[in-house]
ModelCIF file with pLDDT and N, C-alpha, C, O atoms, coordinates in Angstrom:
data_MODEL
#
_entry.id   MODEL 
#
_entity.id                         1 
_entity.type                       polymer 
_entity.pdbx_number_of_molecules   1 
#
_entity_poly.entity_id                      1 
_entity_poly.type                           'polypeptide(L)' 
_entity_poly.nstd_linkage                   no 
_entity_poly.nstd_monomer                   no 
_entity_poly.pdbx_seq_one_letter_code       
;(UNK)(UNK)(UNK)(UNK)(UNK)(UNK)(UNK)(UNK)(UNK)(UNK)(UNK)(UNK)(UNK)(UNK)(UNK)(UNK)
(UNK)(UNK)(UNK)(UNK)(UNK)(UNK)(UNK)(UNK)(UNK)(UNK)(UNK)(UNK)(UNK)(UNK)(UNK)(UNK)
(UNK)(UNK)(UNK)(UNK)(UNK)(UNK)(UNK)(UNK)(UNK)(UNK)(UNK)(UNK)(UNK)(UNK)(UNK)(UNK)
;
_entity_poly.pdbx_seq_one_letter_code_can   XXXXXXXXXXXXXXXXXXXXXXXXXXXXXXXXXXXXXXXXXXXXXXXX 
_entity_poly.pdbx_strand_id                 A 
#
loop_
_entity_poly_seq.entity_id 
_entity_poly_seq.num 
_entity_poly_seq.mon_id 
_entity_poly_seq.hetero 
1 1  UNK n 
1 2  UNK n 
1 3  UNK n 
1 4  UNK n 
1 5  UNK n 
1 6  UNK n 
1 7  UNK n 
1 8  UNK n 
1 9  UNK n 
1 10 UNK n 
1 11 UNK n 
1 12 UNK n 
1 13 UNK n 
1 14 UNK n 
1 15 UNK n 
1 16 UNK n 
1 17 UNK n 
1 18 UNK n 
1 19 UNK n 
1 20 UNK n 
1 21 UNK n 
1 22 UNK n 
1 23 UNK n 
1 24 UNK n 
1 25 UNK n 
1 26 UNK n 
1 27 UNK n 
1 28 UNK n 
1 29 UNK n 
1 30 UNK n 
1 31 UNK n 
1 32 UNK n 
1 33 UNK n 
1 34 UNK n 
1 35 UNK n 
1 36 UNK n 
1 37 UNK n 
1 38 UNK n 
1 39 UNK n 
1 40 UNK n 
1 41 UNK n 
1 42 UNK n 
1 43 UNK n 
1 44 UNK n 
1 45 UNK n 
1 46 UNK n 
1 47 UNK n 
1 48 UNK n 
#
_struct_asym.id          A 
_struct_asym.entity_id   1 
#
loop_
_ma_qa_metric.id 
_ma_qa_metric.mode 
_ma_qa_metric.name 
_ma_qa_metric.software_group_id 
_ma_qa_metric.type 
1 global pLDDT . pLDDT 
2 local  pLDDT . pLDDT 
#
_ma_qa_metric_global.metric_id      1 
_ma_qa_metric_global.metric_value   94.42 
_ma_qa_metric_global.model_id       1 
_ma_qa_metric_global.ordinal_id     1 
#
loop_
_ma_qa_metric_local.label_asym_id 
_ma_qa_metric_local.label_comp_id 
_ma_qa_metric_local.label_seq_id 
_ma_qa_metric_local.metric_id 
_ma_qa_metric_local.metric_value 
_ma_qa_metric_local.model_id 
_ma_qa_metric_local.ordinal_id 
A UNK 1  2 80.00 1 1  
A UNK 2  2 78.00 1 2  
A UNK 3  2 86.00 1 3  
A UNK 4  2 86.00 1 4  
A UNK 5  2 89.00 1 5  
A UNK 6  2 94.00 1 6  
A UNK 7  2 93.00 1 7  
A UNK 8  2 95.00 1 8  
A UNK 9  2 94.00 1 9  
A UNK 10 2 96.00 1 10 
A UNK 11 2 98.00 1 11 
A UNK 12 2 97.00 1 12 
A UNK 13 2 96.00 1 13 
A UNK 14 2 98.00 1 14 
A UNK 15 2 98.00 1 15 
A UNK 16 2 97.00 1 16 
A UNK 17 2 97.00 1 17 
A UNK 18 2 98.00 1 18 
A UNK 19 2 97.00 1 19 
A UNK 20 2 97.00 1 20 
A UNK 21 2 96.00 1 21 
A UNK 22 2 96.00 1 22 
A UNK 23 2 94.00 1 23 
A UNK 24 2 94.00 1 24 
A UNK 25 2 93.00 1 25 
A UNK 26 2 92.00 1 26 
A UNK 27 2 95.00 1 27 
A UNK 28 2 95.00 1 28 
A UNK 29 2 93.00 1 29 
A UNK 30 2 92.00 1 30 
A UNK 31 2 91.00 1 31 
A UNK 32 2 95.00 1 32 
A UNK 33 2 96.00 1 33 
A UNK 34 2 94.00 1 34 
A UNK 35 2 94.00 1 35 
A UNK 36 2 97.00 1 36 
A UNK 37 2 97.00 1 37 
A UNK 38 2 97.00 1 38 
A UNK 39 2 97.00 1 39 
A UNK 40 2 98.00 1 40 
A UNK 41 2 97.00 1 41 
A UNK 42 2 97.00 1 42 
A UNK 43 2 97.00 1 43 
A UNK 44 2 96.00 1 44 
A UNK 45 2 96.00 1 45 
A UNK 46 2 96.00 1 46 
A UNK 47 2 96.00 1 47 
A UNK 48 2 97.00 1 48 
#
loop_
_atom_site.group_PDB 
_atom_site.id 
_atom_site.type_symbol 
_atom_site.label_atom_id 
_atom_site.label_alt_id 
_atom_site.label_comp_id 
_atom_site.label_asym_id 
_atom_site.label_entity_id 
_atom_site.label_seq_id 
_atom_site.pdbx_PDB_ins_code 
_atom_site.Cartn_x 
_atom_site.Cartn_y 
_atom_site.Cartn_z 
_atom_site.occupancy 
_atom_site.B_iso_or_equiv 
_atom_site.pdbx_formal_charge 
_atom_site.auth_seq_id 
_atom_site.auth_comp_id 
_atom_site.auth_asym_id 
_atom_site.auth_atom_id 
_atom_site.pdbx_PDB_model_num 
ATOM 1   N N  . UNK A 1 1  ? -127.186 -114.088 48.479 1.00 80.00 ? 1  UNK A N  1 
ATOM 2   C CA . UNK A 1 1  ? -128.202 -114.196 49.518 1.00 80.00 ? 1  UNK A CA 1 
ATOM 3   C C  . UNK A 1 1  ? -128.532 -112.795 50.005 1.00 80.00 ? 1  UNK A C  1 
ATOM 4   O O  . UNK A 1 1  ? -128.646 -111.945 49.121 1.00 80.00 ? 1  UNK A O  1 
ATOM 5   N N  . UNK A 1 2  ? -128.698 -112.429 51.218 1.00 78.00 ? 2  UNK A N  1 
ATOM 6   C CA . UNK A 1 2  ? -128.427 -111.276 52.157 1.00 78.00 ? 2  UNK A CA 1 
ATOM 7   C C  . UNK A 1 2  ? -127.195 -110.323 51.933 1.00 78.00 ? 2  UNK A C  1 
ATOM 8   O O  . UNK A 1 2  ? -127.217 -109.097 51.820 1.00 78.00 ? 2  UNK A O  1 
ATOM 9   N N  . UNK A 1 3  ? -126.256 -111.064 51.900 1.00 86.00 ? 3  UNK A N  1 
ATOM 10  C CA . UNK A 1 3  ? -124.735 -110.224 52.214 1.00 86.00 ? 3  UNK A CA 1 
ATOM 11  C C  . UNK A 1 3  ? -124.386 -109.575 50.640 1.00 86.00 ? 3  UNK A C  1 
ATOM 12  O O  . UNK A 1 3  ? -124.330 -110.249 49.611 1.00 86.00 ? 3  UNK A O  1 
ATOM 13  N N  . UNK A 1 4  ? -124.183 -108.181 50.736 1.00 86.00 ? 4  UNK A N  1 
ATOM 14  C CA . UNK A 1 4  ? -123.273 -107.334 50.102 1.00 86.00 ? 4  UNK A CA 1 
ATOM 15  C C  . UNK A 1 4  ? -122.062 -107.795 49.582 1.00 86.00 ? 4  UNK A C  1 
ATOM 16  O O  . UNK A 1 4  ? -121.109 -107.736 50.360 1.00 86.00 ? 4  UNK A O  1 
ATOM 17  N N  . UNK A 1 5  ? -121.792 -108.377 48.117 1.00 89.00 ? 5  UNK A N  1 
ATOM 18  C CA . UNK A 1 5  ? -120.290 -108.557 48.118 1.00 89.00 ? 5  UNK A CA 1 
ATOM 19  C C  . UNK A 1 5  ? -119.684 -107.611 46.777 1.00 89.00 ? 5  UNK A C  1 
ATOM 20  O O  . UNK A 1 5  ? -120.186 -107.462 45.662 1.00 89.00 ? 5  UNK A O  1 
ATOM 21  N N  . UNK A 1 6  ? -118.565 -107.112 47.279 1.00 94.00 ? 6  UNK A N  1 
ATOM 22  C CA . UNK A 1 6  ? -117.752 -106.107 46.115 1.00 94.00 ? 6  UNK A CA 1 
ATOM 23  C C  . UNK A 1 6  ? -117.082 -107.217 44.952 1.00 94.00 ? 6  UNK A C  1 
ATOM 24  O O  . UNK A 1 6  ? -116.209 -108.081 45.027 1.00 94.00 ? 6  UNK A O  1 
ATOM 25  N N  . UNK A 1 7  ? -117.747 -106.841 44.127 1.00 93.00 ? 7  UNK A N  1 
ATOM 26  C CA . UNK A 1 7  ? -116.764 -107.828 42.415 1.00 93.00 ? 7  UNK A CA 1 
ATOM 27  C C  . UNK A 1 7  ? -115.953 -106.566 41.936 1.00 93.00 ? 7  UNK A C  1 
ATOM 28  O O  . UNK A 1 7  ? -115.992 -105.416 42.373 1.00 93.00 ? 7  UNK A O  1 
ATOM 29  N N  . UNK A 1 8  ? -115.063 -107.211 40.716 1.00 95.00 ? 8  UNK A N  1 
ATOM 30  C CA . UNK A 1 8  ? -113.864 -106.567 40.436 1.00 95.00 ? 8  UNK A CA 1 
ATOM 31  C C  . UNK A 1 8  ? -114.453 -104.993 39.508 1.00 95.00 ? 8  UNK A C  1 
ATOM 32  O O  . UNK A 1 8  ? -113.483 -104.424 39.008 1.00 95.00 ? 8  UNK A O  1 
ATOM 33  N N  . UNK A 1 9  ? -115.452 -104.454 39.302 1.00 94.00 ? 9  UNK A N  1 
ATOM 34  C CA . UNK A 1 9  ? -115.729 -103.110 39.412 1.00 94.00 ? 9  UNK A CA 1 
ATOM 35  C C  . UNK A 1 9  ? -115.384 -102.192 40.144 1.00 94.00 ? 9  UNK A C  1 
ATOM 36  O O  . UNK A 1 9  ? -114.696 -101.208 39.870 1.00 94.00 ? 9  UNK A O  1 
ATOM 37  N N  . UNK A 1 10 ? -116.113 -102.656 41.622 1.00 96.00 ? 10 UNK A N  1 
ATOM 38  C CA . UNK A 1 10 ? -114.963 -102.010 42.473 1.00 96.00 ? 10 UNK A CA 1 
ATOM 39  C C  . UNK A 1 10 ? -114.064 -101.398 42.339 1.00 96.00 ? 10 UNK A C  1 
ATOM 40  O O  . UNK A 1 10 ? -113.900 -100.183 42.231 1.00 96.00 ? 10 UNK A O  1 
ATOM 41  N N  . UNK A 1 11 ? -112.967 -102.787 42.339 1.00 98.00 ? 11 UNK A N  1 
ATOM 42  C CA . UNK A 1 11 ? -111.720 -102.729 42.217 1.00 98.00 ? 11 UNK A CA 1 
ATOM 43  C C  . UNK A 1 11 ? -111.490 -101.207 41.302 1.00 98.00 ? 11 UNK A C  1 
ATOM 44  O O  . UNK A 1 11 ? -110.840 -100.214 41.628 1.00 98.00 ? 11 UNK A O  1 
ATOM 45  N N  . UNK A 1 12 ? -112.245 -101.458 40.128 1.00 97.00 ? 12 UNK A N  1 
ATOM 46  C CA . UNK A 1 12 ? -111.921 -100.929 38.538 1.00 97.00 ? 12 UNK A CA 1 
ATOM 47  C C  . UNK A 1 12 ? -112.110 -99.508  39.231 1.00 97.00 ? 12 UNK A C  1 
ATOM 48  O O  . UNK A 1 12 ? -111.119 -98.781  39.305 1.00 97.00 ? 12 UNK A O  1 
ATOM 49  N N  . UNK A 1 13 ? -113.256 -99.099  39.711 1.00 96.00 ? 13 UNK A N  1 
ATOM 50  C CA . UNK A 1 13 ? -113.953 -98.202  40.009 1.00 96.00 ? 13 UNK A CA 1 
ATOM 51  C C  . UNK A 1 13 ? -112.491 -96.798  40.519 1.00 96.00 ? 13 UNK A C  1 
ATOM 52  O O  . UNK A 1 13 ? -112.212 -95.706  40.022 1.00 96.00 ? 13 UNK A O  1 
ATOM 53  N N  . UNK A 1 14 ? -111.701 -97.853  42.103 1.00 98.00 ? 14 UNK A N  1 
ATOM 54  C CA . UNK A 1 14 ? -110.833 -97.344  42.373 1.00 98.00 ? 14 UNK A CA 1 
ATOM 55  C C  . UNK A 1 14 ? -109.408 -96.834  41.538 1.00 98.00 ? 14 UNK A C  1 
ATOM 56  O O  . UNK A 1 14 ? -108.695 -95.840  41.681 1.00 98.00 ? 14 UNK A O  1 
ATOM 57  N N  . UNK A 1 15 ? -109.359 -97.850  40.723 1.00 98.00 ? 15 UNK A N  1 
ATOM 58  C CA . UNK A 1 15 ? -108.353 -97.323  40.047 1.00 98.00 ? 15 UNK A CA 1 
ATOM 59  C C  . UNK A 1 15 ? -108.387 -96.642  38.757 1.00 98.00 ? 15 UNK A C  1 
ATOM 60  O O  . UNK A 1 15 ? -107.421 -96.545  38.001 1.00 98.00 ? 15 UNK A O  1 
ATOM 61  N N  . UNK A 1 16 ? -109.486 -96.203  38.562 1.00 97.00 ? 16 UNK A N  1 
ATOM 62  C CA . UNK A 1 16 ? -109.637 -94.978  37.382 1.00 97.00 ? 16 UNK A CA 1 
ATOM 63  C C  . UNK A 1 16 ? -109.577 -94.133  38.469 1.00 97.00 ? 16 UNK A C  1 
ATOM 64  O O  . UNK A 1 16 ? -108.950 -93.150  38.075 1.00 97.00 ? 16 UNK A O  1 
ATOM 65  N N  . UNK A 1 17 ? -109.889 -93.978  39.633 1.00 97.00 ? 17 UNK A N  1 
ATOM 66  C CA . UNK A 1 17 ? -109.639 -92.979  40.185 1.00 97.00 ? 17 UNK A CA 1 
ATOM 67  C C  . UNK A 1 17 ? -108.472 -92.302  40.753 1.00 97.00 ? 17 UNK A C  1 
ATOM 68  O O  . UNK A 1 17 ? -108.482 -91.184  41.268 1.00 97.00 ? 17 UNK A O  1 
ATOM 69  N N  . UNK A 1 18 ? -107.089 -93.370  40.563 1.00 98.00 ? 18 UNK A N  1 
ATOM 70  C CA . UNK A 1 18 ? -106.058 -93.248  40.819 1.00 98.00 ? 18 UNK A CA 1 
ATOM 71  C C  . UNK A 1 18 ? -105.488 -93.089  39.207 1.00 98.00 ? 18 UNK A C  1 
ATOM 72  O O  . UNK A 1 18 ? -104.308 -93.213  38.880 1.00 98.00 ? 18 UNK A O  1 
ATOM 73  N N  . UNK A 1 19 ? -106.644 -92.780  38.276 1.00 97.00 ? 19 UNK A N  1 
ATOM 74  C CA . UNK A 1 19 ? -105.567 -92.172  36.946 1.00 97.00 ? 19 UNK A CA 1 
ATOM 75  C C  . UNK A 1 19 ? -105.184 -93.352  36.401 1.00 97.00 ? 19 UNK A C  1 
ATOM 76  O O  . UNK A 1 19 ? -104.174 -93.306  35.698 1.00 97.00 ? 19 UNK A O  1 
ATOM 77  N N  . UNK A 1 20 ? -105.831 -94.608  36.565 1.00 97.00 ? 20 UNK A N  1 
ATOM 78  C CA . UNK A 1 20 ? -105.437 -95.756  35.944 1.00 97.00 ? 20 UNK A CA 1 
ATOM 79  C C  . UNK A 1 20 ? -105.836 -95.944  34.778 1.00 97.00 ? 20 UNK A C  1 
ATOM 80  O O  . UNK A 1 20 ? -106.721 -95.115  34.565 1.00 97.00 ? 20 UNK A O  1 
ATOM 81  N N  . UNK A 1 21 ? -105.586 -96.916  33.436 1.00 96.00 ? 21 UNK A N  1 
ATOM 82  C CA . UNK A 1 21 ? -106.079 -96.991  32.706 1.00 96.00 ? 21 UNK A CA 1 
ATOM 83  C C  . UNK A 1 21 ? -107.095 -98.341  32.370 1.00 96.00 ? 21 UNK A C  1 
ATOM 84  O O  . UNK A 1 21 ? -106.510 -99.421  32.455 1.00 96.00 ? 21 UNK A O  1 
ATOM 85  N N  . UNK A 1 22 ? -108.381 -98.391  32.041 1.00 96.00 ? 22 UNK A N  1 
ATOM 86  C CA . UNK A 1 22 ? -108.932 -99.398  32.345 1.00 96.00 ? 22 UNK A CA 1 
ATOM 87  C C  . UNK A 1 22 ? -109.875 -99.875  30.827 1.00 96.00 ? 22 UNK A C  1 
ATOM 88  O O  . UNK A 1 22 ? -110.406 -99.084  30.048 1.00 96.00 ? 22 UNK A O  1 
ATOM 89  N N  . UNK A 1 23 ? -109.869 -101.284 30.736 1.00 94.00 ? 23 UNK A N  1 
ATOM 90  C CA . UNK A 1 23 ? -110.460 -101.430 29.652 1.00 94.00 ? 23 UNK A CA 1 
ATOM 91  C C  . UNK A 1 23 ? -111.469 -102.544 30.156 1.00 94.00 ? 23 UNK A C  1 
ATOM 92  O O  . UNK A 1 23 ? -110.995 -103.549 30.686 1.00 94.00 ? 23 UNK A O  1 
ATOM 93  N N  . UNK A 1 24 ? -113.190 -102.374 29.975 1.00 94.00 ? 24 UNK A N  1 
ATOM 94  C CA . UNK A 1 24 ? -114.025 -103.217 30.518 1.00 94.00 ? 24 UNK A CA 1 
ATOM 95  C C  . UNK A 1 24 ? -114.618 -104.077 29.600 1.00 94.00 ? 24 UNK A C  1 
ATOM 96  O O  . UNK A 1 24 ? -114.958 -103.563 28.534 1.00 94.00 ? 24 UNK A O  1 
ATOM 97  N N  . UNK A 1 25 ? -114.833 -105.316 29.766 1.00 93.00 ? 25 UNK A N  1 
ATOM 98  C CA . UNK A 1 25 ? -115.528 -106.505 29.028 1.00 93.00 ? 25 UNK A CA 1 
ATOM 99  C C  . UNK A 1 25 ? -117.170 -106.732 29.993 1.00 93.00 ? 25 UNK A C  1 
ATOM 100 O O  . UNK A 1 25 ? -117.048 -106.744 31.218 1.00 93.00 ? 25 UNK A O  1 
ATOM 101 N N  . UNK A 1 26 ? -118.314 -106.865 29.527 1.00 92.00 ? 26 UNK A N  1 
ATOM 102 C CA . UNK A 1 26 ? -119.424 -106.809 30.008 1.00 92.00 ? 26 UNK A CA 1 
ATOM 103 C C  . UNK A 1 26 ? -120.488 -105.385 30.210 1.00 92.00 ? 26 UNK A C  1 
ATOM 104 O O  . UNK A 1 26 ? -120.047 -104.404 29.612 1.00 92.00 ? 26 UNK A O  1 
ATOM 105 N N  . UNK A 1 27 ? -121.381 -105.222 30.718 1.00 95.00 ? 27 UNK A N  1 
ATOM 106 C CA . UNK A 1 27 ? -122.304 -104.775 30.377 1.00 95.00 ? 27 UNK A CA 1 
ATOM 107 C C  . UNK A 1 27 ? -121.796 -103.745 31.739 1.00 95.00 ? 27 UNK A C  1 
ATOM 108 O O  . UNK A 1 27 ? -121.483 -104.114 32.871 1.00 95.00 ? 27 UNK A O  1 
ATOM 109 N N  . UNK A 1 28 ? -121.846 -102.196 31.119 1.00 95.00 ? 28 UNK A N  1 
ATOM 110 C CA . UNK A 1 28 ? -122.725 -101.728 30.087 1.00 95.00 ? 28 UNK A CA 1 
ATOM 111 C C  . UNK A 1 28 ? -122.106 -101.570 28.767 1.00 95.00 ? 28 UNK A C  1 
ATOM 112 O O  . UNK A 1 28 ? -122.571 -100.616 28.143 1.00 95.00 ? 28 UNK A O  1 
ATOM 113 N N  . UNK A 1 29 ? -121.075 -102.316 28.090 1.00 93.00 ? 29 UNK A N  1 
ATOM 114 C CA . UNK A 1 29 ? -119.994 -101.706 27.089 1.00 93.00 ? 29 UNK A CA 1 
ATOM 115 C C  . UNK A 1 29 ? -120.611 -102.857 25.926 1.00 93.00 ? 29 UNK A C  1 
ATOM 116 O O  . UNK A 1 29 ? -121.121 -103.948 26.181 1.00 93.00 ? 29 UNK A O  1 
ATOM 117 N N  . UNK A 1 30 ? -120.374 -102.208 24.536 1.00 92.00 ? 30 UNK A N  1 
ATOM 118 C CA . UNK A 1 30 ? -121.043 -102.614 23.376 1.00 92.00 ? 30 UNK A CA 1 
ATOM 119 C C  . UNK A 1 30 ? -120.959 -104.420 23.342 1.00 92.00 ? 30 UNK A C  1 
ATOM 120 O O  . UNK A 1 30 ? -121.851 -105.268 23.370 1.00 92.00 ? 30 UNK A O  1 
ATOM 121 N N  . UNK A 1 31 ? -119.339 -104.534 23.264 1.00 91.00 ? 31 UNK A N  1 
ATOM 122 C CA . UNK A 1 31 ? -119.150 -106.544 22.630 1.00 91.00 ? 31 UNK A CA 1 
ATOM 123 C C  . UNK A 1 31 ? -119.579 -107.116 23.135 1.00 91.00 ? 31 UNK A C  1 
ATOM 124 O O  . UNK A 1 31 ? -119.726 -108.205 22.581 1.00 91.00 ? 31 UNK A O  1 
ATOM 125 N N  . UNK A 1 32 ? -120.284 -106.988 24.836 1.00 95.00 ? 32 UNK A N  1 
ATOM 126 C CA . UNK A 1 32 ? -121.105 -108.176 24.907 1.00 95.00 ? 32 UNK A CA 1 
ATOM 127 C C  . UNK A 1 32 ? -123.023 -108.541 24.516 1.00 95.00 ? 32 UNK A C  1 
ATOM 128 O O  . UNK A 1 32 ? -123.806 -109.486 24.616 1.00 95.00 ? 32 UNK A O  1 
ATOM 129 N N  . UNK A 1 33 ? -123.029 -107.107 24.047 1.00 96.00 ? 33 UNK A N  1 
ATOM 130 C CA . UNK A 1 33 ? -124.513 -106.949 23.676 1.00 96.00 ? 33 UNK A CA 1 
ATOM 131 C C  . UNK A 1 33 ? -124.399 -107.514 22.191 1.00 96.00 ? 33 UNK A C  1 
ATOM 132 O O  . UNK A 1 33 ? -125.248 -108.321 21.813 1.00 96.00 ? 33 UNK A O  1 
ATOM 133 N N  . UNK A 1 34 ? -123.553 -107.182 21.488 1.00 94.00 ? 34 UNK A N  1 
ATOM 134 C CA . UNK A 1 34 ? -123.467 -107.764 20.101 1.00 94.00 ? 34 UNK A CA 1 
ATOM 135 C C  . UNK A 1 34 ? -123.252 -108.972 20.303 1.00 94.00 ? 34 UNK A C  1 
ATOM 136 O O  . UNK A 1 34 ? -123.963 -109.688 19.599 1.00 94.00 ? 34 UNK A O  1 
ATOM 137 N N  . UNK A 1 35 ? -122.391 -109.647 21.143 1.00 94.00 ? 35 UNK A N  1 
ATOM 138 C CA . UNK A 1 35 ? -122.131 -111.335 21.216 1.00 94.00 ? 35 UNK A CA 1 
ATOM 139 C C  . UNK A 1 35 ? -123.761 -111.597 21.333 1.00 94.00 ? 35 UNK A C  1 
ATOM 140 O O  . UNK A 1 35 ? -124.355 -111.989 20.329 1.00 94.00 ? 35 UNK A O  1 
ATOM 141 N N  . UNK A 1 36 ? -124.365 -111.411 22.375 1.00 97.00 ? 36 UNK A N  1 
ATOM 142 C CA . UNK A 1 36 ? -125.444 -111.896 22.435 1.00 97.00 ? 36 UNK A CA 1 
ATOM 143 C C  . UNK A 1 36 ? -126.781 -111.827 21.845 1.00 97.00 ? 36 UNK A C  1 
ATOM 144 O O  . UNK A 1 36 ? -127.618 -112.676 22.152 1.00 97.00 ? 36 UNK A O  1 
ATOM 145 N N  . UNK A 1 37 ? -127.094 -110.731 20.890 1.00 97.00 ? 37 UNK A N  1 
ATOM 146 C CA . UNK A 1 37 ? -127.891 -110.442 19.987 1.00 97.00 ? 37 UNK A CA 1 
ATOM 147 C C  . UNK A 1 37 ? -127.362 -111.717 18.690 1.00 97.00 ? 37 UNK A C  1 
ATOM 148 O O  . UNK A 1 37 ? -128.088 -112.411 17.979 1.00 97.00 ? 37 UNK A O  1 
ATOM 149 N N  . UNK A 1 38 ? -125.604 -111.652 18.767 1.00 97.00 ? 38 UNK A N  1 
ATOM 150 C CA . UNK A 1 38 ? -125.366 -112.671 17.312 1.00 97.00 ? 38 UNK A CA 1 
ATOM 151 C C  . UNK A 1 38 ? -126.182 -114.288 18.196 1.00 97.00 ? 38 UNK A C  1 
ATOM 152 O O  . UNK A 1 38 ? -126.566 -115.245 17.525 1.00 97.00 ? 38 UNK A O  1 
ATOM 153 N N  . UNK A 1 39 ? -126.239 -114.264 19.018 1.00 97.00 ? 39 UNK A N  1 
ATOM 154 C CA . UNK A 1 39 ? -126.519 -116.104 19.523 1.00 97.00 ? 39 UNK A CA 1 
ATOM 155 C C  . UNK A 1 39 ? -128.377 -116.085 19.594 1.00 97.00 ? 39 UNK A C  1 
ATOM 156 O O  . UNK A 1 39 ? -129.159 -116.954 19.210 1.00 97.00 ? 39 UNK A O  1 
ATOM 157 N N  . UNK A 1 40 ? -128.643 -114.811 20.203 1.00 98.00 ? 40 UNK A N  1 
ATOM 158 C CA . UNK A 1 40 ? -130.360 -114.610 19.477 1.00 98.00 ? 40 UNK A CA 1 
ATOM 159 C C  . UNK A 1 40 ? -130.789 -115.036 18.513 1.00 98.00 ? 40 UNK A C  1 
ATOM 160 O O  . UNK A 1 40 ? -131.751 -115.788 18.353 1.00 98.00 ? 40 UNK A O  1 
ATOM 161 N N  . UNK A 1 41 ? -129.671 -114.298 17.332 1.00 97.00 ? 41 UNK A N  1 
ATOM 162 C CA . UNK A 1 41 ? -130.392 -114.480 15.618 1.00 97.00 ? 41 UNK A CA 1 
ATOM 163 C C  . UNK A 1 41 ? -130.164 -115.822 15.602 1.00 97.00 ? 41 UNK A C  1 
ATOM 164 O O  . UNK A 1 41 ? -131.053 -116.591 15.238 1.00 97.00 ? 41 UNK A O  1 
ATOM 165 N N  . UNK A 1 42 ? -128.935 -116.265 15.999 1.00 97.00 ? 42 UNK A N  1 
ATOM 166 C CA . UNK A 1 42 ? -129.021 -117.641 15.804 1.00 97.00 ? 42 UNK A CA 1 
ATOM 167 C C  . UNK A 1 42 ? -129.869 -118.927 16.437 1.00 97.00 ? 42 UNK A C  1 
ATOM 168 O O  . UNK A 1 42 ? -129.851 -120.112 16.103 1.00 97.00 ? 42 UNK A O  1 
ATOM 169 N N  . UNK A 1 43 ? -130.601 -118.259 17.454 1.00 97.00 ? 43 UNK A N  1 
ATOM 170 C CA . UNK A 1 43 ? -131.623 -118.653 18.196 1.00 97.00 ? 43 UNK A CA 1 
ATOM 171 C C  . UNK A 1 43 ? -132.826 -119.293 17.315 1.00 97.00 ? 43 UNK A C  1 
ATOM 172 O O  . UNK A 1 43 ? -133.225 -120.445 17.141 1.00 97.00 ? 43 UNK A O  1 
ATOM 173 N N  . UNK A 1 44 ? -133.308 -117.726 16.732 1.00 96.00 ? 44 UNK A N  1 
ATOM 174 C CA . UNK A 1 44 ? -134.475 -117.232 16.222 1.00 96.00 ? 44 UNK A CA 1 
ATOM 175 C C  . UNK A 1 44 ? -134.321 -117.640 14.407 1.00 96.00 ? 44 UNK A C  1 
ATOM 176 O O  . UNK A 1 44 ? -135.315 -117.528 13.689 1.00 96.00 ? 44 UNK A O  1 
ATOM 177 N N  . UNK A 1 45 ? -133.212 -118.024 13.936 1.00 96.00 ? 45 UNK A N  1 
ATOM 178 C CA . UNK A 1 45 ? -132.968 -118.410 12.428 1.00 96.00 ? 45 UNK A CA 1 
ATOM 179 C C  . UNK A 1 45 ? -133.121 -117.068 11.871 1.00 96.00 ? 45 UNK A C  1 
ATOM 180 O O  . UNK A 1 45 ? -132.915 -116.986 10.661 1.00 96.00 ? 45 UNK A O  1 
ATOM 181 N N  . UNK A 1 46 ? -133.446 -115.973 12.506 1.00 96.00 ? 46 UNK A N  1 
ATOM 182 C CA . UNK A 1 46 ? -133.693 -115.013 11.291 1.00 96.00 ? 46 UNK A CA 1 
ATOM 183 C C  . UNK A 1 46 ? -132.814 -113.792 12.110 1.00 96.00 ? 46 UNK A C  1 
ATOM 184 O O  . UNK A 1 46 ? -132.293 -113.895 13.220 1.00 96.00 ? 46 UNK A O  1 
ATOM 185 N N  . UNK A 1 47 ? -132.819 -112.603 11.203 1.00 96.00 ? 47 UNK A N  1 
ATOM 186 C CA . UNK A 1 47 ? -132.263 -111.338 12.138 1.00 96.00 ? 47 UNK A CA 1 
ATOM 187 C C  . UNK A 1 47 ? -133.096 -110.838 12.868 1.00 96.00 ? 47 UNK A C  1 
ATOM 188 O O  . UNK A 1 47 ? -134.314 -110.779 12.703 1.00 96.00 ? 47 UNK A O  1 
ATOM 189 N N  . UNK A 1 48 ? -132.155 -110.266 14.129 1.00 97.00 ? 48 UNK A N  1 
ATOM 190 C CA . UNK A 1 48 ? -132.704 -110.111 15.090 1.00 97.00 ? 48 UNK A CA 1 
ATOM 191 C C  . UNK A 1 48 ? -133.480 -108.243 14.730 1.00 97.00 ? 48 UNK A C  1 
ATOM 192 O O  . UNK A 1 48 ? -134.178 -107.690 15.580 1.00 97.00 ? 48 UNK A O  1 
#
């Protein structure tokens, strides 16, 4: 709606900054653009 809410980026955000080590699933990082380009072609019957 209106209200500002922090999701687990955040979180992530802080703890690379404490030297953490972090591994991200979703956008902006490659596997979920390829998951979804593969369900396109399969959309579209042909390559995308």
């Amino acid at each position: 709606g209106d209200k500002i809410i922090y999701c687990a980026g955040a979180l992530a955000q802080r703890y690379e900054a404490l030297n953490g080590s972090l591994i991200y699933a979703g956008k902006p990082y490659p596997p979920i653009y390829a998951a979804a380009l593969q369900l396109a072609e399969r959309a579209l019957g042909s390559p995308v």
